[in-house]
PDB file of N, CA and C in Angstrom:
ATOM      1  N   UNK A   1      88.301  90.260 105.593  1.00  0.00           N
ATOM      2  CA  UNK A   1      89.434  89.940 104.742  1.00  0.00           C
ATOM      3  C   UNK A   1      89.355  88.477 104.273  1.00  0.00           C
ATOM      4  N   UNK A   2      89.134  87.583 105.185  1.00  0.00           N
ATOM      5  CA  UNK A   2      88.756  86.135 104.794  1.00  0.00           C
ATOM      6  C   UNK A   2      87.909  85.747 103.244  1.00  0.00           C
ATOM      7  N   UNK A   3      86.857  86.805 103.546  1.00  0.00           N
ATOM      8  CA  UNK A   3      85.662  86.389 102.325  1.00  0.00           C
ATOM      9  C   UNK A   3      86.379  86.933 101.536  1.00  0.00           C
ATOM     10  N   UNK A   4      86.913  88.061 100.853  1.00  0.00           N
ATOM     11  CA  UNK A   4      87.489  88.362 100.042  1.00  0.00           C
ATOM     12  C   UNK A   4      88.692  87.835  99.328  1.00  0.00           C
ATOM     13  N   UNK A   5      89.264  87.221 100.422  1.00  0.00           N
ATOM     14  CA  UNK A   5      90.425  86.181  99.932  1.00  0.00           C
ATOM     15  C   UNK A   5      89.838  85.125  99.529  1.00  0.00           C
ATOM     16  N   UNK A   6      88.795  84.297 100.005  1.00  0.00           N
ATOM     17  CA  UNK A   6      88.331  83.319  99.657  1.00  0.00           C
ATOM     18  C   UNK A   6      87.669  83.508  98.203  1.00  0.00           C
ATOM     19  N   UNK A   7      87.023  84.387  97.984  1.00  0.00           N
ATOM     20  CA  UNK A   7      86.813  84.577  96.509  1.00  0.00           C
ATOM     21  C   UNK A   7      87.563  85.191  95.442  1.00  0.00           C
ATOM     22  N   UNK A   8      88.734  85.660  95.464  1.00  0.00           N
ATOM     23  CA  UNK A   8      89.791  85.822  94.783  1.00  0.00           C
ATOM     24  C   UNK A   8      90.420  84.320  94.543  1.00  0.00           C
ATOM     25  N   UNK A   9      90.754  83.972  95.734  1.00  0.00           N
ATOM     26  CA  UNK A   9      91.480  82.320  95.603  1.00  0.00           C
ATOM     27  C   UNK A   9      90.425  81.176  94.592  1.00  0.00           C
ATOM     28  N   UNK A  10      89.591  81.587  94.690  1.00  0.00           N
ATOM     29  CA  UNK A  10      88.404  80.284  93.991  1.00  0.00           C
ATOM     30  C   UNK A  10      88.461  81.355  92.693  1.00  0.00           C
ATOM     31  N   UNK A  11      88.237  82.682  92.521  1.00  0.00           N
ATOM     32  CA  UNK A  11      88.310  83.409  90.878  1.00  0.00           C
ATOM     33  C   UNK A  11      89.526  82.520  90.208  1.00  0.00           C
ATOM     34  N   UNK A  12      90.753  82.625  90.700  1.00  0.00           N
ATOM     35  CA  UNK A  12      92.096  82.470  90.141  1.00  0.00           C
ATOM     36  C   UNK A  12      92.089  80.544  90.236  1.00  0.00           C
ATOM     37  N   UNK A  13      91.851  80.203  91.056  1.00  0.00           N
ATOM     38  CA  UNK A  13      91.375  78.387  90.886  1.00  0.00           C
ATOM     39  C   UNK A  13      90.731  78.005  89.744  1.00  0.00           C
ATOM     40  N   UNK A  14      89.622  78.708  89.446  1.00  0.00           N
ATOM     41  CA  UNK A  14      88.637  78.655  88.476  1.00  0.00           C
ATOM     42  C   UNK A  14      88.890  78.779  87.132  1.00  0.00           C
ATOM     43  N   UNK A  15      90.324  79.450  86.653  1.00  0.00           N
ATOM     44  CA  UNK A  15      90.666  79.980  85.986  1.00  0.00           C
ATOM     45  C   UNK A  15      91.773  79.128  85.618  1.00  0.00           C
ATOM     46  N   UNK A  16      92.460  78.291  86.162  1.00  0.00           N
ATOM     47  CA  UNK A  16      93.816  77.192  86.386  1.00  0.00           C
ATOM     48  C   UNK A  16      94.960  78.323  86.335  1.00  0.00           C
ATOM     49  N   UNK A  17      95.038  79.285  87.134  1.00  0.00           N
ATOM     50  CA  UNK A  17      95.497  80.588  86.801  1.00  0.00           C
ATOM     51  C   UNK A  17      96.933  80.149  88.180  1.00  0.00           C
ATOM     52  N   UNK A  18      96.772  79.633  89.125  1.00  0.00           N
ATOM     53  CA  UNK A  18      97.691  79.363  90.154  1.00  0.00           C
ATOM     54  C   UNK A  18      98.965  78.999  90.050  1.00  0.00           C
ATOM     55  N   UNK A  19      98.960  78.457  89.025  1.00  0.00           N
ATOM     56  CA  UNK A  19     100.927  78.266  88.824  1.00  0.00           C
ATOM     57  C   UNK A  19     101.501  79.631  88.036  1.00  0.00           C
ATOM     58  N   UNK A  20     100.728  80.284  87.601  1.00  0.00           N
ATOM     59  CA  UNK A  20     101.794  81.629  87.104  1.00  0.00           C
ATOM     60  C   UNK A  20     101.154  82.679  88.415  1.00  0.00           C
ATOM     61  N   UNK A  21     101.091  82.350  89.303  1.00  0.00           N
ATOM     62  CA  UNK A  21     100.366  83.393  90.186  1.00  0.00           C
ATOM     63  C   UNK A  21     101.782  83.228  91.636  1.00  0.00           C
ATOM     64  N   UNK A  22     103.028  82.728  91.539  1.00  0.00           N
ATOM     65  CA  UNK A  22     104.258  82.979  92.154  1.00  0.00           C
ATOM     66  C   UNK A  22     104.321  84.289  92.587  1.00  0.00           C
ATOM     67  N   UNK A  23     105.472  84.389  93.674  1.00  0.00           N
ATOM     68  CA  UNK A  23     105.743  85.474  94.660  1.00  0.00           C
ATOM     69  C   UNK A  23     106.526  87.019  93.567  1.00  0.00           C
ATOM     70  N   UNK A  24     107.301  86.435  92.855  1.00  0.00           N
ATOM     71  CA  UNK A  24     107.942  86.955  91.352  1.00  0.00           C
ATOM     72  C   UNK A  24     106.829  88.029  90.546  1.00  0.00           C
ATOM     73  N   UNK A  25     105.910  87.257  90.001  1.00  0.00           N
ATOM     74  CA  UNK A  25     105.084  87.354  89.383  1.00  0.00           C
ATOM     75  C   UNK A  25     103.891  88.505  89.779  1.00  0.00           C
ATOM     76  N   UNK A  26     103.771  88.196  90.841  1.00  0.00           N
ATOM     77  CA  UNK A  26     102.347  88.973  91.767  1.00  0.00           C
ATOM     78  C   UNK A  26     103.038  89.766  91.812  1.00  0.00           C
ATOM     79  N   UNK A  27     104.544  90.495  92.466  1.00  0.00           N
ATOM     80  CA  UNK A  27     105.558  91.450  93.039  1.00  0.00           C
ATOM     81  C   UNK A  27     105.036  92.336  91.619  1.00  0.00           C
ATOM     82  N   UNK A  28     105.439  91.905  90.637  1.00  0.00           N
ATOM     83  CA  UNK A  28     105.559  92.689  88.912  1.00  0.00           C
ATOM     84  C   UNK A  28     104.218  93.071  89.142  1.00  0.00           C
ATOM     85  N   UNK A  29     103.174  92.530  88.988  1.00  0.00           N
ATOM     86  CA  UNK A  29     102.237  93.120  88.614  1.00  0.00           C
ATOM     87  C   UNK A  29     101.314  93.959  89.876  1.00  0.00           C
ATOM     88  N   UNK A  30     101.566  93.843  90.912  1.00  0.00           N
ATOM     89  CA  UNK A  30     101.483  95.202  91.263  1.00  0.00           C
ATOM     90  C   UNK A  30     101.757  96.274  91.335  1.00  0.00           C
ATOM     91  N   UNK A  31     103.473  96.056  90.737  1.00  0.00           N
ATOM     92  CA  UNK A  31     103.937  97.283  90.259  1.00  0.00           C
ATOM     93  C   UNK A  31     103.326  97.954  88.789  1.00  0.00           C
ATOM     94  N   UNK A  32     102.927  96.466  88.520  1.00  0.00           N
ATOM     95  CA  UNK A  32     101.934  97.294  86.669  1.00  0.00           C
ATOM     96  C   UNK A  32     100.737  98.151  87.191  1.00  0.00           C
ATOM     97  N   UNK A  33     100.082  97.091  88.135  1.00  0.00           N
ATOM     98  CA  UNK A  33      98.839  97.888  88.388  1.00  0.00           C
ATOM     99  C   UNK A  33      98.932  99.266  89.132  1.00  0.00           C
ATOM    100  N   UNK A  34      99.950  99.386  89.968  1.00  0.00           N
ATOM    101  CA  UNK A  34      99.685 100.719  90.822  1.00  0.00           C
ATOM    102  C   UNK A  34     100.452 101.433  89.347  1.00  0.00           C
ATOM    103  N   UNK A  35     101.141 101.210  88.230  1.00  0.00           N
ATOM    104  CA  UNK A  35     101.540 102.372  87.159  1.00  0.00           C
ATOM    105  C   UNK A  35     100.157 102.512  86.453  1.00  0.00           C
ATOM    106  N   UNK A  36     100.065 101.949  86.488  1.00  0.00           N
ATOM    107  CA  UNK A  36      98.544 101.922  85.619  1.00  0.00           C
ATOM    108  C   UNK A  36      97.325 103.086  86.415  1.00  0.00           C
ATOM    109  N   UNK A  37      97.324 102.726  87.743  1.00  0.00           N
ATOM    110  CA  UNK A  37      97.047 103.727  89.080  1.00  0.00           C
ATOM    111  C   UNK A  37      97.178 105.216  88.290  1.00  0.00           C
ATOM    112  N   UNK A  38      98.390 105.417  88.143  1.00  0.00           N
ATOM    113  CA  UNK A  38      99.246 106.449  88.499  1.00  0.00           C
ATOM    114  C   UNK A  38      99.120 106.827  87.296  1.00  0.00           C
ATOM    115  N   UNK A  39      98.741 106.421  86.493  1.00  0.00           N
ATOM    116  CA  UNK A  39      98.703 106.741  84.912  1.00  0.00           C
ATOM    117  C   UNK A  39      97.399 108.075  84.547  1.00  0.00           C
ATOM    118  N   UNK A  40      96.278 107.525  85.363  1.00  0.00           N
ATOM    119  CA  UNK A  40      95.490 108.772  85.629  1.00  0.00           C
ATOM    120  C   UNK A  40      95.526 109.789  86.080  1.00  0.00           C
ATOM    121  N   UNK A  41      96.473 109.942  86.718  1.00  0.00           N
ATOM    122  CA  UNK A  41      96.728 111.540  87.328  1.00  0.00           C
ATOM    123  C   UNK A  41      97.863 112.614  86.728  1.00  0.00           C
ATOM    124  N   UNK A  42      98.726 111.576  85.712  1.00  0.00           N
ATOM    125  CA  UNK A  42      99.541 112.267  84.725  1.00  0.00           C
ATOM    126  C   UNK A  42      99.232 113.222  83.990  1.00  0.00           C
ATOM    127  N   UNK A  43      99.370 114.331  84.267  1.00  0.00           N
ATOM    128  CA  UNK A  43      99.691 115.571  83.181  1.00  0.00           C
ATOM    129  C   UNK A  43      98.228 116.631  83.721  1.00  0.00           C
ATOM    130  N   UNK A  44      97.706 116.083  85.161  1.00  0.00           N
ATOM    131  CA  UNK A  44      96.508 116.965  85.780  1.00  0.00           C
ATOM    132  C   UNK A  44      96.511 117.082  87.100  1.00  0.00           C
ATOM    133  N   UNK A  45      95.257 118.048  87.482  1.00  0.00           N
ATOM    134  CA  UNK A  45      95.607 117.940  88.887  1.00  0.00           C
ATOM    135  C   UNK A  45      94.590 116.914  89.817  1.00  0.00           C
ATOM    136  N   UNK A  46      94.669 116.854  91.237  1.00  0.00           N
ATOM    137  CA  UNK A  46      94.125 115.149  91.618  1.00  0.00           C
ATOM    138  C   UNK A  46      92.537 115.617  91.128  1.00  0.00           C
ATOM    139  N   UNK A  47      92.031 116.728  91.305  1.00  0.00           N
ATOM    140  CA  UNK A  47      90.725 117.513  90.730  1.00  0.00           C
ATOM    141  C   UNK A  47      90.432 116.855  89.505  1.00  0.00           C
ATOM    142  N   UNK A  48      91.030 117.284  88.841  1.00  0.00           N
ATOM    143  CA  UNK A  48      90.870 116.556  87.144  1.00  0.00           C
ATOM    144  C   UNK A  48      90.958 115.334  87.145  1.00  0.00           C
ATOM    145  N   UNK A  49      91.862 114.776  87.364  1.00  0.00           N
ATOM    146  CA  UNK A  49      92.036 113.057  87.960  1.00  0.00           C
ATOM    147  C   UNK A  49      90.823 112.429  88.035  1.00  0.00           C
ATOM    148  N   UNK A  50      90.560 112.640  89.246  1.00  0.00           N
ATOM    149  CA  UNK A  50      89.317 112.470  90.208  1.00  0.00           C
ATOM    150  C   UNK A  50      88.217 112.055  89.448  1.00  0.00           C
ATOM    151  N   UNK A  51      87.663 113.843  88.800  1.00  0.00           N
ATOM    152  CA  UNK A  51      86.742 114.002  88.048  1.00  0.00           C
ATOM    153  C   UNK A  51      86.269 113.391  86.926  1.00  0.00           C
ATOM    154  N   UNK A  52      87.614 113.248  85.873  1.00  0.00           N
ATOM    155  CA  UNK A  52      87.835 112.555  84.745  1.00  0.00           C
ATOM    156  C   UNK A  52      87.683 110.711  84.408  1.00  0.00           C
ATOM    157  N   UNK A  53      88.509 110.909  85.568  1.00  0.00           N
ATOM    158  CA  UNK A  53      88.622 108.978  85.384  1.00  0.00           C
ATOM    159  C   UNK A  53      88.398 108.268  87.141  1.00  0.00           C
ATOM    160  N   UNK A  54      87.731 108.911  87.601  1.00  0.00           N
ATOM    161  CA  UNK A  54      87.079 108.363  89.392  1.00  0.00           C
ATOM    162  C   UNK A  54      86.788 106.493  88.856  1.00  0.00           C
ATOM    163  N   UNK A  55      86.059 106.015  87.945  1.00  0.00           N
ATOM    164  CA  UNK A  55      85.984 104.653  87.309  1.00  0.00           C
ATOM    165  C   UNK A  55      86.742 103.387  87.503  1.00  0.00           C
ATOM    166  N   UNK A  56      88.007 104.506  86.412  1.00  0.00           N
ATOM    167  CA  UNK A  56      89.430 103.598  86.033  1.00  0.00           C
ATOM    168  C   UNK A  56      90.487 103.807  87.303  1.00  0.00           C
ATOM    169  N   UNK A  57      90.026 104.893  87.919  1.00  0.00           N
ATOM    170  CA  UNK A  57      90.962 105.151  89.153  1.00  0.00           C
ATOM    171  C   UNK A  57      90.477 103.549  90.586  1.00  0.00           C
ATOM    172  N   UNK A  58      89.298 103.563  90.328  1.00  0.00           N
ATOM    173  CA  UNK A  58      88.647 102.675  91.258  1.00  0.00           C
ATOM    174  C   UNK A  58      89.154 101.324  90.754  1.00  0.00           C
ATOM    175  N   UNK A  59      88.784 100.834  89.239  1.00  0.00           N
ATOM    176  CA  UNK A  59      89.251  99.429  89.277  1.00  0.00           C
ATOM    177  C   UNK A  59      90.577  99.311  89.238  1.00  0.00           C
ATOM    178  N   UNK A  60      91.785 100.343  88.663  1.00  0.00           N
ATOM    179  CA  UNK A  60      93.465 100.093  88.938  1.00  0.00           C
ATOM    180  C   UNK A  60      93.321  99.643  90.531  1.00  0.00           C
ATOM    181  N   UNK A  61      92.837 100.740  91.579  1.00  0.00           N
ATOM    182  CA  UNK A  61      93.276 100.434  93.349  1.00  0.00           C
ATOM    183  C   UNK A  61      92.916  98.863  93.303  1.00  0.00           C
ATOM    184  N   UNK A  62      91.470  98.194  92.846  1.00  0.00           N
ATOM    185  CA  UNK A  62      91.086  96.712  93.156  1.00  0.00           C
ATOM    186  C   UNK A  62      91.845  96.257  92.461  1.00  0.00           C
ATOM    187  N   UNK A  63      92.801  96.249  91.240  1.00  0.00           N
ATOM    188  CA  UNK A  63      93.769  95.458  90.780  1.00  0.00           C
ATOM    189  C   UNK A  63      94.883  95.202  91.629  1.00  0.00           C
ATOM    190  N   UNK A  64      95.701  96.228  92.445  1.00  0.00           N
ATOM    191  CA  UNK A  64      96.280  96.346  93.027  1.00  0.00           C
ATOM    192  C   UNK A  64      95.837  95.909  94.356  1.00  0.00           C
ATOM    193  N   UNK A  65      95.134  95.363  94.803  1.00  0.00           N
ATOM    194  CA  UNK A  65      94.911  95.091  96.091  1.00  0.00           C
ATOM    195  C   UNK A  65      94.172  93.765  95.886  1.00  0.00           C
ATOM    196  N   UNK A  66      93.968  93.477  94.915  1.00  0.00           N
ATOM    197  CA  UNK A  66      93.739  91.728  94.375  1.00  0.00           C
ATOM    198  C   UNK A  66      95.122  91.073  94.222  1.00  0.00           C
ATOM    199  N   UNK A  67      95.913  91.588  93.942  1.00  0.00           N
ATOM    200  CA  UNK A  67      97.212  91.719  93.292  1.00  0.00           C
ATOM    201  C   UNK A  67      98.074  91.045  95.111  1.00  0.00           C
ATOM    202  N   UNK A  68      98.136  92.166  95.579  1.00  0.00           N
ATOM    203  CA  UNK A  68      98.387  92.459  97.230  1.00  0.00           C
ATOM    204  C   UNK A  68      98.167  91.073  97.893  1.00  0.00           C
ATOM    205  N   UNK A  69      96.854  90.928  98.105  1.00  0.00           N
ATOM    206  CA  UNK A  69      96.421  89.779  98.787  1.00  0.00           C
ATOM    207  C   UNK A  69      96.602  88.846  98.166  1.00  0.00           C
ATOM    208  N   UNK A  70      97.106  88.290  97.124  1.00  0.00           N
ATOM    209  CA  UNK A  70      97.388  87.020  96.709  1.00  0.00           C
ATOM    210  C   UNK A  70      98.915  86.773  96.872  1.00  0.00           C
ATOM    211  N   UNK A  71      99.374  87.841  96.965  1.00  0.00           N
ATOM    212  CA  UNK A  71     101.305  88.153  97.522  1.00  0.00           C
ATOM    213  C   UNK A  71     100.850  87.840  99.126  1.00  0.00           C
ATOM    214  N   UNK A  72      99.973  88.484  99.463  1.00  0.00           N
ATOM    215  CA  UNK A  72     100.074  88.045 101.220  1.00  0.00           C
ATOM    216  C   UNK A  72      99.713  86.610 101.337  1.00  0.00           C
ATOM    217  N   UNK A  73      99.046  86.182 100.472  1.00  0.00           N
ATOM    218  CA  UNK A  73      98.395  84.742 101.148  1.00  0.00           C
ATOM    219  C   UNK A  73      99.404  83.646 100.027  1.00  0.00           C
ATOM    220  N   UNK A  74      99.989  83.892  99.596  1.00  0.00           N
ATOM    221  CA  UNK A  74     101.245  83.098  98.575  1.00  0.00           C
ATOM    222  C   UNK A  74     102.178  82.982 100.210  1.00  0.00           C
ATOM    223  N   UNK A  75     102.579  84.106 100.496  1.00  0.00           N
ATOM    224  CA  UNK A  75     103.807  84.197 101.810  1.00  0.00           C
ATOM    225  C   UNK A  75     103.575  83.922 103.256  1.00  0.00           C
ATOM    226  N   UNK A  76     101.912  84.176 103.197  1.00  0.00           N
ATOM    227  CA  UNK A  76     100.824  83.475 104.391  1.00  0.00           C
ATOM    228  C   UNK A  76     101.543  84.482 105.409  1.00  0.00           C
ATOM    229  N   UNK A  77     101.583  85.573 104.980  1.00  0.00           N
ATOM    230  CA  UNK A  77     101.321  87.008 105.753  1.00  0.00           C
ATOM    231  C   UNK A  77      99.900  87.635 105.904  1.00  0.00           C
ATOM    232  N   UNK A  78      99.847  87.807 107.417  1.00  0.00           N
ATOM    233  CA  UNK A  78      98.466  88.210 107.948  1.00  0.00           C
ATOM    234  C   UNK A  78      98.974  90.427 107.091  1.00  0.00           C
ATOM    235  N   UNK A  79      97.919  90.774 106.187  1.00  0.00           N
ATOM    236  CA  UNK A  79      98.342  91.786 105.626  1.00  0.00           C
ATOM    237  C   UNK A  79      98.049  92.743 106.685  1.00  0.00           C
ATOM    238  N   UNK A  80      96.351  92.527 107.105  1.00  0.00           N
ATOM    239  CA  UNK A  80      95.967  93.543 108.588  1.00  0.00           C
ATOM    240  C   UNK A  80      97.066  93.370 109.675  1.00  0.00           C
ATOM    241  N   UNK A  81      96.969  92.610 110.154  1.00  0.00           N
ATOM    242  CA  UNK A  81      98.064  92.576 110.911  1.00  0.00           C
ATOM    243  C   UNK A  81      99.416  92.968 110.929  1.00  0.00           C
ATOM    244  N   UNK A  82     100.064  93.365 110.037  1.00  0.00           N
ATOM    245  CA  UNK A  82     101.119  94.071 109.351  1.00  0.00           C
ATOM    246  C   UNK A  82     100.965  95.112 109.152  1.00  0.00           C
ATOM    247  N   UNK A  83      99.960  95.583 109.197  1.00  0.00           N
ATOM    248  CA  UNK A  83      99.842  97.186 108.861  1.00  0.00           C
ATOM    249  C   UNK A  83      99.508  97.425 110.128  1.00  0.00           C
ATOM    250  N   UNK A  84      98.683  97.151 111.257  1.00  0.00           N
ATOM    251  CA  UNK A  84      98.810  97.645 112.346  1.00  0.00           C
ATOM    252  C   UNK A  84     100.045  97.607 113.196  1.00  0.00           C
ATOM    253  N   UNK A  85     100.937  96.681 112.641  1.00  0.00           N
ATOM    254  CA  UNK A  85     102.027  96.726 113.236  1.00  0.00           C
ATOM    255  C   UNK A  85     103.033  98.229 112.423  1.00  0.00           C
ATOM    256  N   UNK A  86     102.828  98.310 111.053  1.00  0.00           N
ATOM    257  CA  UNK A  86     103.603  99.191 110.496  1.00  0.00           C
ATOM    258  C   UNK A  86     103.180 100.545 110.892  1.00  0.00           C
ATOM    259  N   UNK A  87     102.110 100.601 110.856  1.00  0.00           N
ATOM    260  CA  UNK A  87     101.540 101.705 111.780  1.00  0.00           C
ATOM    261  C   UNK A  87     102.072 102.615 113.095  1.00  0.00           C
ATOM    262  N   UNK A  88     102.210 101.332 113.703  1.00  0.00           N
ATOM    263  CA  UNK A  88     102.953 101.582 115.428  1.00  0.00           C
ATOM    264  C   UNK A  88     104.154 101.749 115.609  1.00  0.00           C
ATOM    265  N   UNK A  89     105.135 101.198 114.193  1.00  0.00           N
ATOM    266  CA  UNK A  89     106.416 101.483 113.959  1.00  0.00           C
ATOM    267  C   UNK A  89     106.386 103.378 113.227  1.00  0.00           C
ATOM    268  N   UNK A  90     105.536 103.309 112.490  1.00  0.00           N
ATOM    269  CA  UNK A  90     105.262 104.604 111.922  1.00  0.00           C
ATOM    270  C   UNK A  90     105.321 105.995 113.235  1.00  0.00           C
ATOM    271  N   UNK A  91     104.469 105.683 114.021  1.00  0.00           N
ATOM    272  CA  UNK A  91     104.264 106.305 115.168  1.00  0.00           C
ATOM    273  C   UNK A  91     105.099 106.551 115.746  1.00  0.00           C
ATOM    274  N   UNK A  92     106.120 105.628 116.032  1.00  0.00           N
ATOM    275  CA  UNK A  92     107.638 105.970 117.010  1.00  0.00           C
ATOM    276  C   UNK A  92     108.498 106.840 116.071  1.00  0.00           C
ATOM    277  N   UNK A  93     108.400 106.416 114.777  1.00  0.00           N
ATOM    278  CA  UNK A  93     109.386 107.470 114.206  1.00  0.00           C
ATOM    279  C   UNK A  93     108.762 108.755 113.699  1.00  0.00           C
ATOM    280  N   UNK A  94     107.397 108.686 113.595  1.00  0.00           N
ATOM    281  CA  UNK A  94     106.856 109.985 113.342  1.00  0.00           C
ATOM    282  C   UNK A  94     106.010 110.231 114.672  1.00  0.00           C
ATOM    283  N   UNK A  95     106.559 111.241 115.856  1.00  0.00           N
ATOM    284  CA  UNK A  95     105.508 110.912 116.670  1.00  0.00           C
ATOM    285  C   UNK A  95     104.979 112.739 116.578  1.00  0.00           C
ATOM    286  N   UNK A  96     103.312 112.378 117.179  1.00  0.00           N
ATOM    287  CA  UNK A  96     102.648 113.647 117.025  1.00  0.00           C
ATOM    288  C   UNK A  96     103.447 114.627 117.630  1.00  0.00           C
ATOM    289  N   UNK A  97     104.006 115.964 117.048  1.00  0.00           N
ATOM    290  CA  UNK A  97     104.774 117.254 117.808  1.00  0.00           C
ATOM    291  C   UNK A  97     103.543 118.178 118.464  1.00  0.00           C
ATOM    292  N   UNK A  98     103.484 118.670 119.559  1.00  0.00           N
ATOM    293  CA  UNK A  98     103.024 119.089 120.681  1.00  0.00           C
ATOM    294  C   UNK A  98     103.641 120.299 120.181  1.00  0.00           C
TER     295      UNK A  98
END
């Protein structure tokens, strides 16, 4: 996760891109990018989806998760670490039925 943050943070440095890159800002556009996501699977099934646009389906998720990690490291939230925790909260309220 480090290297990947580290080269997102130096892409968007590189770019003088960091002052419109706020907690506001990042929030919106992951909501663009996961519609944008979601935009491929409209009016088919995940088969067709899949099949059709597997490409554009791949770079929307890395928008969205470029997107993600610059919201986690703006708020200097460990993201792994949060999900293993959301996880374990997940677990108590959904626990495996026997």
């Amino acid at each position: 996760m480090k290297e990947i943050m580290k080269k997102i943070i130096e892409f968007r440095d590189e770019r003088g891109w960091a002052e419109y890159h706020n907690e506001k800002d990042l929030a919106i556009s992951i909501s663009l990018e996961a519609n944008e996501l979601l935009e491929n699977f409209q009016w088919k099934n995940s088969e067709e989806a899949v099949d059709g646009s597997l490409q554009n389906i791949k770079e929307e998720m890395a928008d969205v998760f470029i997107y993600l990690l610059q919201l986690a490291d703006k708020l200097k939230i460990d993201l792994e670490e949060e999900a293993f925790k959301k996880m374990e909260k997940n677990a108590l309220k959904y626990p495996v039925k026997k």
